[in-house]
Protein backbone atom coordinates (compact mmCIF):
# COMPACT_ATOMS: atom_id res chain seq x y z
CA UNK A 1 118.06 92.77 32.28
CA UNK A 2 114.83 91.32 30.21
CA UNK A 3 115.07 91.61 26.82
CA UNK A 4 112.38 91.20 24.12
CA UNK A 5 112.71 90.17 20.66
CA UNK A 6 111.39 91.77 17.57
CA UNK A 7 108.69 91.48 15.93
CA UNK A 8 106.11 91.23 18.97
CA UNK A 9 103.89 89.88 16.80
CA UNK A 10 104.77 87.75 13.76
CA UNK A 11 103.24 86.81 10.60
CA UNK A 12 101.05 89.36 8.68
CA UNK A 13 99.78 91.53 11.18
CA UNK A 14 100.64 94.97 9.70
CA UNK A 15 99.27 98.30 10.25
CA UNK A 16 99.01 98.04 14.20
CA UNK A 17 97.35 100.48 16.68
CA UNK A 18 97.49 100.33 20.37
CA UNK A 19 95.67 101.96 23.46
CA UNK A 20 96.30 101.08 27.33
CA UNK A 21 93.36 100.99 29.90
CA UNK A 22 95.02 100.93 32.91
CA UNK A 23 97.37 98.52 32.99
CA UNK A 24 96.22 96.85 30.08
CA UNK A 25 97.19 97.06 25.94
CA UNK A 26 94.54 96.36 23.37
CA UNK A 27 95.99 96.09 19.98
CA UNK A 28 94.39 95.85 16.33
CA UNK A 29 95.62 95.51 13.05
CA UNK A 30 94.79 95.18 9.17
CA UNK A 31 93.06 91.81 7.82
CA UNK A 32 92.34 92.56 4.27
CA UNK A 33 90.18 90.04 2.68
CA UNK A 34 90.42 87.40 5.30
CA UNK A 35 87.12 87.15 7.64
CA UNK A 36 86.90 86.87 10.40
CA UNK A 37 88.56 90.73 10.43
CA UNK A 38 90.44 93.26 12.60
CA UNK A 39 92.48 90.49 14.91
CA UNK A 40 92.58 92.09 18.29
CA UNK A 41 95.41 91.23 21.09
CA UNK A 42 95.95 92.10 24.74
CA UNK A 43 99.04 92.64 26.70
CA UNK A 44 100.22 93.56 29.90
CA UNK A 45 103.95 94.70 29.03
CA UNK A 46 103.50 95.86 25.50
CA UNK A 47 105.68 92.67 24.63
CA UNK A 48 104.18 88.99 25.07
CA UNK A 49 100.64 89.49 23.21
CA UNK A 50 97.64 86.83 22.98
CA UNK A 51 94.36 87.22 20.45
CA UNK A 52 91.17 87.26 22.55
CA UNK A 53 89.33 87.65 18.89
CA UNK A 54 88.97 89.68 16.01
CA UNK A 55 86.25 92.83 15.92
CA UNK A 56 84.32 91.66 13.10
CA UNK A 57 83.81 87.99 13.99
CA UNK A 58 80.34 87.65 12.84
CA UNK A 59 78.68 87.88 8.97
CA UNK A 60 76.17 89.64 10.04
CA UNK A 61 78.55 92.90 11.15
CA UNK A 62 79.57 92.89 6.98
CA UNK A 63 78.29 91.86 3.81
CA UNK A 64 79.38 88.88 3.08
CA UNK A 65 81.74 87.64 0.78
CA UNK A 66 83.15 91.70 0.85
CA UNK A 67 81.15 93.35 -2.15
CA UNK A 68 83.79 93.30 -5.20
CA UNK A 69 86.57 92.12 -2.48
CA UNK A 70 89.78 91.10 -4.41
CA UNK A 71 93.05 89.55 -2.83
CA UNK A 72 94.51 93.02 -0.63
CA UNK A 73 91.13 94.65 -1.11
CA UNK A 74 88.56 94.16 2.49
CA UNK A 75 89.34 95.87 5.33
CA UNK A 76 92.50 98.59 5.94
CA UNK A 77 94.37 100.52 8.53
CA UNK A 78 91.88 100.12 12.07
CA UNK A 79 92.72 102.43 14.98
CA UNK A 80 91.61 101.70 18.51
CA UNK A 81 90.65 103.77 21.21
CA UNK A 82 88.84 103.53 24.86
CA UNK A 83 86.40 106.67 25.72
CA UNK A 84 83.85 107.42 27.97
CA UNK A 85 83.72 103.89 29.21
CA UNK A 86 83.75 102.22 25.53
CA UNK A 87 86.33 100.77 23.08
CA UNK A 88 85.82 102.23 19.59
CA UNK A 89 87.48 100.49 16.43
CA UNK A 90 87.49 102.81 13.74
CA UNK A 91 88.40 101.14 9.72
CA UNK A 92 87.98 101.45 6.24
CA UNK A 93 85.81 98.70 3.86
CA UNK A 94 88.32 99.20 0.61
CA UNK A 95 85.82 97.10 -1.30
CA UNK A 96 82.49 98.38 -0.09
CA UNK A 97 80.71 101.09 2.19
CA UNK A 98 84.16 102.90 3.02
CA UNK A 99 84.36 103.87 6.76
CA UNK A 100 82.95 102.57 9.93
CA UNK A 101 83.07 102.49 13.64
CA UNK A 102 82.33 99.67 15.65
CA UNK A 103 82.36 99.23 19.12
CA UNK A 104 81.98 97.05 22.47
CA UNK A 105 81.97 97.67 26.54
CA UNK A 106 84.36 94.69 26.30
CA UNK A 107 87.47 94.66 24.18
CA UNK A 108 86.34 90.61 24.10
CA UNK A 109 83.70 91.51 22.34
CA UNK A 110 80.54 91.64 21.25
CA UNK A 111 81.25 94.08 19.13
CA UNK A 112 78.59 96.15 17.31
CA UNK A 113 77.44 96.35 14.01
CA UNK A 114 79.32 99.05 11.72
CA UNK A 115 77.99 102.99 12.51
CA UNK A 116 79.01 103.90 9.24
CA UNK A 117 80.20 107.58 8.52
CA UNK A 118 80.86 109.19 5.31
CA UNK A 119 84.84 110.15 5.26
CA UNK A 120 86.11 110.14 1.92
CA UNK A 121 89.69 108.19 2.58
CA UNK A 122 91.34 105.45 4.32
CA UNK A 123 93.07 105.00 7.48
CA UNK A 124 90.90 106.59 9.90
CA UNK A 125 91.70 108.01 13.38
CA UNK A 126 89.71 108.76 16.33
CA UNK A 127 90.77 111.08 19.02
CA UNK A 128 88.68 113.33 21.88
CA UNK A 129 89.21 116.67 23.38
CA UNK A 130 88.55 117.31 27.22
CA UNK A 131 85.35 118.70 26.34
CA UNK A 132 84.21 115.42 24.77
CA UNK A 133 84.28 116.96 20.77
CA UNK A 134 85.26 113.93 18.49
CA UNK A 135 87.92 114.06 15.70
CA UNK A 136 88.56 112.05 12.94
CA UNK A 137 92.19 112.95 10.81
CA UNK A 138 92.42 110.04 7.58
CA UNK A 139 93.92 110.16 4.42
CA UNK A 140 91.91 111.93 1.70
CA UNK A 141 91.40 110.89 -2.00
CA UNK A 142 93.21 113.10 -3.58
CA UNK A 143 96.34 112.80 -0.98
CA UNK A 144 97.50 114.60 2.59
CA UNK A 145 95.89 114.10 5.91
CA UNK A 146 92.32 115.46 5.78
CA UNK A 147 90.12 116.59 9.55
CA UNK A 148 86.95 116.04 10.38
CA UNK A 149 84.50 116.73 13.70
CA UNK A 150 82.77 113.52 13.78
CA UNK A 151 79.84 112.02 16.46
CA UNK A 152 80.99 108.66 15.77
CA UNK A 153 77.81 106.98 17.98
CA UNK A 154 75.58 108.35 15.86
CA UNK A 155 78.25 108.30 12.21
CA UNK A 156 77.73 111.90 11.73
CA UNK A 157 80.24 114.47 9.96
CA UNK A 158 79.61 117.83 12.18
CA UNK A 159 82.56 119.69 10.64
CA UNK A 160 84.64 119.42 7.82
CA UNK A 161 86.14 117.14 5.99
CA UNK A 162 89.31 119.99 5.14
CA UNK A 163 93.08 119.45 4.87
CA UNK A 164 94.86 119.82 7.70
CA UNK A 165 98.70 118.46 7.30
CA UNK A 166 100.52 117.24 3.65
CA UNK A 167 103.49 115.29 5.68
CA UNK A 168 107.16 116.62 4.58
CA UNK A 169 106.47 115.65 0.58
CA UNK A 170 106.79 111.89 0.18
CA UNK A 171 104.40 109.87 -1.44
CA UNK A 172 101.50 108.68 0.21
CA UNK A 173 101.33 110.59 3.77
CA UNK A 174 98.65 108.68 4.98
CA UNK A 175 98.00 106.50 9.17
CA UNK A 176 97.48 109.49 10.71
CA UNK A 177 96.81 109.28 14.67
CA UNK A 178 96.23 112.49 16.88
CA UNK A 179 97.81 112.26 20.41
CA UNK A 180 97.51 115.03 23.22
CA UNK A 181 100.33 114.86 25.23
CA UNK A 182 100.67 117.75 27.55
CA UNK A 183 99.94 121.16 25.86
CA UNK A 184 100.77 119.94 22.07
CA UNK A 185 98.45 117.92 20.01
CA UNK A 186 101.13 115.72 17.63
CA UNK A 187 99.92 114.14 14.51
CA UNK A 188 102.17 111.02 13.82
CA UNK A 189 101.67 110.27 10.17
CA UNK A 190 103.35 107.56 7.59
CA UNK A 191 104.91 108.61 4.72
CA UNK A 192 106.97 107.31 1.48
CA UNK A 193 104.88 104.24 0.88
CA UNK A 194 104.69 100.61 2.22
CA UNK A 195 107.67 99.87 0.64
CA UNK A 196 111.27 99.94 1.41
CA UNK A 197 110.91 104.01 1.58
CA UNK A 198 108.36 103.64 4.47
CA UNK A 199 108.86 106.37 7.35
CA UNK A 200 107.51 107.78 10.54
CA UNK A 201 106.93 111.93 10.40
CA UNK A 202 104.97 113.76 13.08
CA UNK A 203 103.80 117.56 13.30
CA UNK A 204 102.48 119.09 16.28
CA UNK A 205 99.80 121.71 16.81
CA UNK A 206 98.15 123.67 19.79
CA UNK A 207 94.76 122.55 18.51
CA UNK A 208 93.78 119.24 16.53
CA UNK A 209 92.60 121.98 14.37
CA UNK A 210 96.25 122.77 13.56
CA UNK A 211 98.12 124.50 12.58
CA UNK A 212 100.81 122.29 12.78
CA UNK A 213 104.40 122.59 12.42
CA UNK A 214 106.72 119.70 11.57
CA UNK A 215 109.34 117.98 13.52
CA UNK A 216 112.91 119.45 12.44
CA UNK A 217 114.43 115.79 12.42
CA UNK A 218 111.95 114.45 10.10
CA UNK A 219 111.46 111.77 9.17
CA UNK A 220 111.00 110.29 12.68
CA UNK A 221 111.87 107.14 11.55
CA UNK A 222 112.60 105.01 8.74
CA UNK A 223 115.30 102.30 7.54
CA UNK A 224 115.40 103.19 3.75
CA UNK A 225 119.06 103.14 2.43
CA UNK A 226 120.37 100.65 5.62
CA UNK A 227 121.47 97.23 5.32
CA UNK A 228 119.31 96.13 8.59
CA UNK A 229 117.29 93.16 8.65
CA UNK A 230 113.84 95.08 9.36
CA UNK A 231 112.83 97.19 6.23
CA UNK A 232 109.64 99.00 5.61
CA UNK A 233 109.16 100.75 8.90
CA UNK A 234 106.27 102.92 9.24
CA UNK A 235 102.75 103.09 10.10
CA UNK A 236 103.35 103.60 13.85
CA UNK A 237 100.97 104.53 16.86
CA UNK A 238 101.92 105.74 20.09
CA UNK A 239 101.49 104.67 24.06
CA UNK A 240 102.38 104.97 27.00
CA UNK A 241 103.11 102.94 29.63
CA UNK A 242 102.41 103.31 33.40
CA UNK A 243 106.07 103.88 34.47
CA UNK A 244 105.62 107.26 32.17
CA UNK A 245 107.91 105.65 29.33
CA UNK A 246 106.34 106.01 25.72
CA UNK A 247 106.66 103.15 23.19
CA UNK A 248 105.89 102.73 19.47
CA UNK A 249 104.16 100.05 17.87
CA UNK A 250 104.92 99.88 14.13
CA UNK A 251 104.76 97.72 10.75
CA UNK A 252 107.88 96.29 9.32
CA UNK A 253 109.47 93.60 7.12
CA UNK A 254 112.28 91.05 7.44
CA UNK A 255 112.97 90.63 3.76
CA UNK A 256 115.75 87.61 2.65
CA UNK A 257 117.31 86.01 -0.73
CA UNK A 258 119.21 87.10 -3.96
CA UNK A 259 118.82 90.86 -4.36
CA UNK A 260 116.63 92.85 -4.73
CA UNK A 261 114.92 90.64 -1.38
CA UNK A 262 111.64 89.46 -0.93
CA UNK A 263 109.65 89.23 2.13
CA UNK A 264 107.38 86.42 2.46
CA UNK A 265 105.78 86.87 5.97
CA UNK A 266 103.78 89.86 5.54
CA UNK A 267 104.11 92.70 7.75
CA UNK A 268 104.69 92.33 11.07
CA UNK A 269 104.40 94.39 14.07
CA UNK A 270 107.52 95.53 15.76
CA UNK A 271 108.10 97.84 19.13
CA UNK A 272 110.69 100.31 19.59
CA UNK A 273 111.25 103.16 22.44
CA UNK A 274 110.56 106.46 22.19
CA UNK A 275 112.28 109.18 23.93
CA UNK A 276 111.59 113.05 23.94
CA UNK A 277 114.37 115.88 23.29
CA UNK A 278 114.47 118.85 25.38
CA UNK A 279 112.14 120.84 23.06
CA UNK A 280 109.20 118.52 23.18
CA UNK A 281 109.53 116.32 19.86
CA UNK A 282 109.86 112.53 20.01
CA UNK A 283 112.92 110.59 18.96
CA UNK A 284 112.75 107.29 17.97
CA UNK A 285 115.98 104.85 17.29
CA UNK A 286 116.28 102.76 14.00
CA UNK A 287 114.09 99.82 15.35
CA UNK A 288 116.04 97.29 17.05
CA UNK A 289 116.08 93.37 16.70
CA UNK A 290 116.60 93.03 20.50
CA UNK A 291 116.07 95.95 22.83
CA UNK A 292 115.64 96.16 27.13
CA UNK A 293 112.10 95.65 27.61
CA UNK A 294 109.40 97.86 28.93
CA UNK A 295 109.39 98.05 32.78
CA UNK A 296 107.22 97.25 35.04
CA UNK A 297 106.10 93.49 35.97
CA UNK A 298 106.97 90.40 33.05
CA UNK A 299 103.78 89.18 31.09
CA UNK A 300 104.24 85.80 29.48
CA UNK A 301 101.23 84.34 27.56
CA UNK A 302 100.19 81.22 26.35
CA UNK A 303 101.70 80.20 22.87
CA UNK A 304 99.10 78.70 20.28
CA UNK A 305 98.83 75.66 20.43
CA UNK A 306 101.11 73.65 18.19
CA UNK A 307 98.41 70.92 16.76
CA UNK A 308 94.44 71.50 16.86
CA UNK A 309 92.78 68.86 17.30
CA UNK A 310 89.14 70.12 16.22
CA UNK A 311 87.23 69.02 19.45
CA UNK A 312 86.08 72.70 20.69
CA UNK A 313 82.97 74.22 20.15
CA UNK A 314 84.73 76.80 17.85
CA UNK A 315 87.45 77.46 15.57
CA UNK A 316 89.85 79.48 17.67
CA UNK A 317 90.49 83.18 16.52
CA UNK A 318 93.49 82.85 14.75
CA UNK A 319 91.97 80.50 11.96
CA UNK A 320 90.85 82.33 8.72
CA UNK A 321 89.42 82.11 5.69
CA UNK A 322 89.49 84.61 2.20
CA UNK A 323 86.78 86.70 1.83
CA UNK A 324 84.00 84.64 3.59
CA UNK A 325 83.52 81.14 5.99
CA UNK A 326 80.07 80.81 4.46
CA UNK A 327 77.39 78.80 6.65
CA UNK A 328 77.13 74.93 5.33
CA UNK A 329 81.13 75.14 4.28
CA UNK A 330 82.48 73.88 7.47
CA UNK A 331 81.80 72.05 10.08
CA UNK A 332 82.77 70.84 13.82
CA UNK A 333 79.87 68.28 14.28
CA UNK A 334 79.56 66.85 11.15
CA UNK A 335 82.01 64.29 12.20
CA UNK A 336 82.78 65.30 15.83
CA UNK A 337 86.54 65.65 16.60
CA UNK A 338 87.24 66.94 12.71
CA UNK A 339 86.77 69.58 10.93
CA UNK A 340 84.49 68.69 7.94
CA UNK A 341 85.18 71.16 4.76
CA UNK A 342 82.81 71.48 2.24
CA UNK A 343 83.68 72.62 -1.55
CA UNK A 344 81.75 75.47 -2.55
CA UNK A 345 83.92 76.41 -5.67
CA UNK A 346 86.43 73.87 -7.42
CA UNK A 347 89.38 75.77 -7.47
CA UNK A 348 92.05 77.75 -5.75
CA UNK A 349 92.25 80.47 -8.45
CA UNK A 350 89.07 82.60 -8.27
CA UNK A 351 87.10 83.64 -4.91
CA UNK A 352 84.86 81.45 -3.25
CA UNK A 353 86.20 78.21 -2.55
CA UNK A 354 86.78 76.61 1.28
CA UNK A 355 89.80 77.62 2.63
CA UNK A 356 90.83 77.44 6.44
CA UNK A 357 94.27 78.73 7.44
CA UNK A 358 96.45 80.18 9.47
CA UNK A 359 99.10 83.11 9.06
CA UNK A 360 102.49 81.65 8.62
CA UNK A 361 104.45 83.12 11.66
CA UNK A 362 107.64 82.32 11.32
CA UNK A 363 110.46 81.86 8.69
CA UNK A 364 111.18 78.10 9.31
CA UNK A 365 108.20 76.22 9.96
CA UNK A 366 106.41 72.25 9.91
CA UNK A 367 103.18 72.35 8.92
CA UNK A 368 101.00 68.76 9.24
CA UNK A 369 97.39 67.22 8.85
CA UNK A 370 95.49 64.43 8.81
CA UNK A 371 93.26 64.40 5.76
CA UNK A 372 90.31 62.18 4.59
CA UNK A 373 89.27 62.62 1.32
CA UNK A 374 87.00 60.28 1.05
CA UNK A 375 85.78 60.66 -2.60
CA UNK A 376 86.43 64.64 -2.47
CA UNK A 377 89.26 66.40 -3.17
CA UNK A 378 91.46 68.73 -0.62
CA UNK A 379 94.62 69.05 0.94
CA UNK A 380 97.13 71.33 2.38
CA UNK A 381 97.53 75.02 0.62
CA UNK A 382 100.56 78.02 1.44
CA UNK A 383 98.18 80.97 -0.20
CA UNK A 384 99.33 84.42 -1.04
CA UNK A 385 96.72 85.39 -3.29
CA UNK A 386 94.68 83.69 -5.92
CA UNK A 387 97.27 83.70 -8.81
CA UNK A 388 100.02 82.71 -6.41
CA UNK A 389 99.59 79.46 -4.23
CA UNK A 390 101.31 76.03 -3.59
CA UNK A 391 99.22 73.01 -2.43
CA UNK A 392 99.43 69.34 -2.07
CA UNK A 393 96.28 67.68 -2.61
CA UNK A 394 94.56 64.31 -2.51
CA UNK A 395 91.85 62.70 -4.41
CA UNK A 396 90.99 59.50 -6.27
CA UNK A 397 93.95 57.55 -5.10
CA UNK A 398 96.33 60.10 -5.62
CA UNK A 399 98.63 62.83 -4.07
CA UNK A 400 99.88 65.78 -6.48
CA UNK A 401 101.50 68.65 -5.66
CA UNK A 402 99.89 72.16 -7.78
CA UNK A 403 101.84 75.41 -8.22
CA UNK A 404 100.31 78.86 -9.72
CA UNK A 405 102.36 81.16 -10.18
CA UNK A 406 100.46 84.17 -12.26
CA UNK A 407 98.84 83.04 -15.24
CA UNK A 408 100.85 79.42 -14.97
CA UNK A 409 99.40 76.75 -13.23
CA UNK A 410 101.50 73.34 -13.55
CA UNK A 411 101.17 69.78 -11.36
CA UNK A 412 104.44 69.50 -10.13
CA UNK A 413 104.55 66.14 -8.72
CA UNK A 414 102.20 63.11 -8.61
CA UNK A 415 101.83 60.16 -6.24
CA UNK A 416 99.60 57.10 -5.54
CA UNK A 417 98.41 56.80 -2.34
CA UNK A 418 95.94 53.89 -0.44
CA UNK A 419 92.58 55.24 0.38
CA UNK A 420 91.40 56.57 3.48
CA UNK A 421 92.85 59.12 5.95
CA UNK A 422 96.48 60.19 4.88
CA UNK A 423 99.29 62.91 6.88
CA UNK A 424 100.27 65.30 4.56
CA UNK A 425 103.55 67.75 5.62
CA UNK A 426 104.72 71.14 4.72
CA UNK A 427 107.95 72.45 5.68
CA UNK A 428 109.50 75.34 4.96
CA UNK A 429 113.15 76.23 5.17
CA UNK A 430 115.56 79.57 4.90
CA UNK A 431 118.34 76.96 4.02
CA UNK A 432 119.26 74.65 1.56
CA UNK A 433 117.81 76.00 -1.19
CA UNK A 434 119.40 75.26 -4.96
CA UNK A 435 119.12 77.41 -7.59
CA UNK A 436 116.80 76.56 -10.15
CA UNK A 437 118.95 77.53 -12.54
CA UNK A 438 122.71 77.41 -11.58
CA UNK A 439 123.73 78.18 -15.61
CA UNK A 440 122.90 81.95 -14.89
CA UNK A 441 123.47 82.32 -10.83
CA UNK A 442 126.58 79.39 -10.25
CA UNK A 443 124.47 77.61 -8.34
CA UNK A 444 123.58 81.08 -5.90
CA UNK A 445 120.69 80.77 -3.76
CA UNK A 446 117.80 83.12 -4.80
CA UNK A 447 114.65 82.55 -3.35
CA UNK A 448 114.27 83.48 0.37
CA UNK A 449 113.30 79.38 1.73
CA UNK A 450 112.00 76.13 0.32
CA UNK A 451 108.85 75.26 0.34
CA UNK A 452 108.95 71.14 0.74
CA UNK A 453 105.43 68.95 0.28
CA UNK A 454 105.51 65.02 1.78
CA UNK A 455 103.57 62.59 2.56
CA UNK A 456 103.78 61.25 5.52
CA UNK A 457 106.30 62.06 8.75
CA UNK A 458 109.84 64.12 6.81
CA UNK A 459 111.80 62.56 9.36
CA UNK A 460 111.37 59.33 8.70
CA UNK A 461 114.94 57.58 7.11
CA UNK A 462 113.46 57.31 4.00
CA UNK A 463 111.44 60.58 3.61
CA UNK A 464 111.85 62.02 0.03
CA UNK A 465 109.56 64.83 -0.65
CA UNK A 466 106.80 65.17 -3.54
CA UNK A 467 108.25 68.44 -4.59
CA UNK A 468 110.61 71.01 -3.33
CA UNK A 469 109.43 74.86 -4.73
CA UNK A 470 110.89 78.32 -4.85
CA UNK A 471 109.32 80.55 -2.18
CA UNK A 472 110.10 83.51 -4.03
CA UNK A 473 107.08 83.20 -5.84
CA UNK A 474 105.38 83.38 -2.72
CA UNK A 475 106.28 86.79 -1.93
CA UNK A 476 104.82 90.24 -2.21
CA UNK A 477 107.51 91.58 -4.04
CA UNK A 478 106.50 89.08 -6.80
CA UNK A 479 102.61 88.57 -6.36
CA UNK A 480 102.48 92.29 -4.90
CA UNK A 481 100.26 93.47 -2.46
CA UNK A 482 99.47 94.20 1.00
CA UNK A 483 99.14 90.40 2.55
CA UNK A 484 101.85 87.79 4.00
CA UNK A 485 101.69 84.03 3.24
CA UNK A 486 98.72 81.69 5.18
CA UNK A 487 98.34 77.81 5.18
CA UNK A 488 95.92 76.05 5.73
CA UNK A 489 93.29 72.77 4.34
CA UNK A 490 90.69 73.40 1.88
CA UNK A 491 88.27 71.59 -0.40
CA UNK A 492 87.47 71.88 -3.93
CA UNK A 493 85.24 68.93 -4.38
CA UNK A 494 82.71 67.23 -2.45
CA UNK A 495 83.75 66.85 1.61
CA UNK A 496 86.88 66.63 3.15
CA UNK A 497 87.34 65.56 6.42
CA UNK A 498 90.78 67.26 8.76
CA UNK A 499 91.52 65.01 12.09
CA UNK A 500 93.80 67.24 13.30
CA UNK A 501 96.59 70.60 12.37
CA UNK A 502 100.09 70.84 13.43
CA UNK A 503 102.26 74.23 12.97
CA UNK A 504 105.57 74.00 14.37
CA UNK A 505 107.92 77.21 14.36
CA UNK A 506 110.96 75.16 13.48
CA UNK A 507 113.60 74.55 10.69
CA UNK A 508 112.33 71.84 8.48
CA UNK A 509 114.41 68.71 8.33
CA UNK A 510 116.91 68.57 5.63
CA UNK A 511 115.49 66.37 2.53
C-alpha cells in the first residue's frame, strides 16, 4: 500500500488552499513580506507537489517595496478557485490596499493585475452558486466571519458586508471557505489562534446566506493538549478527489527542544482524510505523520534541484527576497553563469537591503556557495526577521560570523581569508547541540538544532567551524510572528558575485 509522508509541503508554506480541475490540484499559500508572492503548486495525487510560480511574480501587479510592509506584514491567507473557465486568487495586502483578486486562464500564469474590492478583513474566500451569484465570507475587523455578494471581475460589493457565523467562541475564528457539497453549504472556519490552540470548526447552512448550525463534534480538528509531533493544526480547505474521497489540506508545526518547544520551519502544509458520518458532517482524524495515500494513479515530481548554478534566464520560483527584488539589485548577465548582487542598503537589520533566499525545508540541512567579494561585502544569511538573523560574511580579507538576536547584535567569530572567490557552508543539525549554559540545565539540550558556519567543505578531516549558534533564537516562538526561517546570499556593500547554491536536505556532519 503507498504511503505518503507528512508535511506535503515543507518549509514555510502555511495557510494553504486547494481546488482540482479535473484531474489536476492547484494549491496557494501565504508569503508575507517576501516577493515574489502567493507560491502556487500543482499536483496530480494531492501528495507529490511542484511550484510552477507564484501569482504575484511581477512589481508591477503591487507597489513595491509593500507600502509600510514590516517582517509578517505583506500578503495573508489567499484562497483559490477555478470558475467559468478562469482561476481566481483571492488575498489580503496587510500593509496596503487590503483585498484583491487576481486572476489568469492559466494557473502558470500571467496573472492579472489586482481587481481590488473593498472588504473590511482578512482571509478572503470566494465561492459561486449555480446561478453564477459570487460570495465572499472573510474575517471582519471587529471579529467572526463576515458575508458579502461580491462581482469580483469588476471588485464590486453588491450585498453586504453582515455577520454571518462567530465559530464556537475561541479566539480569532477567522479562514473561512464556503463549500457546496450536495444540498448543505458548510463553512469550514479556523479558530483558537495560530498557536498551539489552533483548530478546524465547520457549520453548515441551506444557503451561503446561512443560517448555519454548527457541527456537534466541534472542533473538527485540532492537536492542542497532545503530545504529537504536529502542533498548530488549523487553517484547512477542502477537496475532493476523483475517486469521490475528500481530503484536507491544512497548516501545521513540528515544534522541537527544551520545553516550552520552538518551531523553526514555519508552517507547513500537511494532508489528512476526511470522512463523513451518517448525518452529513465531516470527520477528520488527528493528522497523521504517515497515512495510505490518496487513490488513484502515483504522481512523483521533480525535486529542486540541489545546487543552482545561475546559468538560466531566470531565477527559478522558489528564490525570494523581503519585501522587494528591486531592478539594478541583481543580476544574471552581469557576469554570465553568477548571480551578481548589488547592495542597496548596508545592513541586515532594517528593510531594503539585497537578499536572495530560499525557505529552509527541512530540519537537517547543508547549505553552500561560492562567493566573490571582490571589494564588497556579502555572504551567506539564515533570516527570520530583521532583529533575528545569523550570517557569515566576507569582506576585506576576512570571514566573520554576525548574530542579532533582538536589540543585540555581536560578531561571533572572525577569520582571515585569501582574496578572491571563497565556499562558504551552513549546516544545520537537530543533534549535538550543548547547552550554552550547562550551570542551570546539566548540560540539557535546549535549542531545537545547531546552526554551524565554515569555510570551506565541513567534511574535510580538519574542518572546525567559525561558530556554532543556538537555533532557538531563530524561532517564532522567540522572534514571533507568522514566517519560518530562509537562507540565502546577500550584499551590503558594493557587488558581490554567487557562482553557484547548494541546499542539501541532510544531517550536517558532526564538528
Amino acid at each position: 500500500m503507498r504511503t505518503y509522508d507528512n508535511p506535503v509541503i515543507g518549509g514555510f508554506h502555511p495557510d494553504p488552499s486547494v481546488c482540482r480541475v479535473g484531474d489536476d490540484y492547484y494549491l496557494v499559500c501565504s508569503s508575507f513580506e517576501y516577493f515574489p508572492g502567493l507560491p502556487l503548486f500543482h499536483s496530480r495525487d494531492l501528495v507529490h507537489w511542484e511550484q510552477i510560480g507564484n501569482v504575484l511574480d511581477r512589481p508591477g501587479q503591487l507597489p513595491l517595496p509593500l507600502p509600510g510592509a514590516q517582517a509578517s506584514g505583506g500578503l495573508y491567507a489567499p484562497t483559490i478557485r477555478h470558475h467559468g473557465g478562469r482561476y481566481r486568487v483571492i488575498n489580503t495586502n496587510v500593509d496596503g490596499g487590503g483585498n484583491f483578486v487576481v486572476s489568469a486562464e492559466r494557473p502558470e500564469g500571467p496573472w492579472s493585475d489586482p481587481v481590488w474590492i473593498d472588504l473590511p478583513g482578512i482571509d478572503p474566500d470566494l465561492a459561486w452558486e449555480e446561478d453564477g451569484t459570487c460570495w465572499s465570507a472573510f474575517s471582519g475587523p471587529e471579529g467572526g466571519i463576515h458575508l458579502a455578494r461580491i462581482d469580483p471581475v469588476r471588485g464590486k460589493v453588491l450585498e453586504g458586508p453582515f455577520a454571518t457565523w462567530s465559530g464556537t467562541g475561541l479566539k480569532f475564528p477567522e479562514a473561512p471557505h464556503l463549500h457546496r457539497i450536495g444540498d448543505w453549504w458548510y463553512l469550514l472556519i479556523a479558530e483558537g489562534g495560530t498557536e498551539r490552540g489552533h483548530s478546524v470548526s465547520v457549520a453548515r447552512g441551506r444557503s451561503p446566506r446561512g443560517p448555519w448550525e454548527g457541527a456537534p463534534a466541534n472542533p473538527l480538528l485540532s492537536h492542542s493538549g497532545t503530545a504529537r509531533s504536529i502542533q498548530n493544526t488549523g487553517h484547512a480547505d477542502l477537496v475532493q478527489a476523483p475517486d469521490g474521497d475528500w481530503w484536507m489540506v491544512l497548516l501545521g508545526v513540528r515544534p522541537g527542544g527544551f520545553t516550552p518547544d520552538v518551531h523553526v520551519l514555519g508552517r507547513e502544509t500537511f494532508l489528512t482524510p476526511v470522512e463523513w458520518d451518517e448525518d452529513g458532517w465531516p470527520v477528520v482524524a488527528p493528522v497523521p505523520e504517515s497515512h495510505p495515500a490518496p487513490g488513484g494513479a502515483w504522481h512523483p515530481v521533480p525535486a529542486l534541484p540541489a545546487r543552482d548554478d545561475f546559468d538560466g534566464p531566470a531565477l527559478a520560483p522558489h528564490w525570494i527576497s523581503p519585501f522587494a527584488r528591486p531592478e539594478g539589485s541583481w543580476s544574471l548577465t552581469e557576469r554570465p553563469g553568477r548571480l551578481a548582487l548589488r547592495a542597496t542598503g548596508a545592513t541586515l537589520d532594517r528593510p531594503g537591503y539585497t537578499f536572495v533566499g530560499r525557505r529552509q525545508q527541512h530540519h537537517d540541512c547543508r547549505v553552500t556557495a561560492a562567493i566573490d567579494a571582490g571589494t564588497g561585502r556579502g555572504g551567506l544569511s539564515v533570516r527570520l526577521d530583521e532583529a533575528h538573523h545569523y550570517e557569515v560574511e566576507v569582506a576585506n580579507e576576512e570571514a566573520r560570523v554576525v548574530a542579532r538576536i533582538g536589540p543585540l547584535r555581536q560578531t561571533v567569530a572572525r577569520r582571515p581569508v585569501p582574496p578572491g572567490p571563497l565556499t562558504l557552508t551552513v549546516t544545520i543539525r537537530t543533534s549535538g547541540l550543548v547547552s550554552a549554559s550547562p550551570e542551570l540545565t546539566g548540560g540539557r539540550t535546549t535549542g531545537p538544532d545547531t546552526i554551524a558556519f565554515w569555510l570551506g567543505d565541513p567534511g574535510a578531516a580538519d574542518a572546525r567551524p567559525l561558530a556554532e549558534l543556538d537555533g532557538r533564537y531563530l524561532s517564532t516562538e522567540v522572534a514571533c510572528g507568522f514566517t519560518g526561517r530562509v537562507i540565502g546570499m546577500y550584499a551590503t556593500e558594493g557587488t558581490v558575485a554567487f557562482d553557484w547554491f547548494e541546499y542539501v536536505p541532510a544531517p550536517a556532519p558532526s564538528a
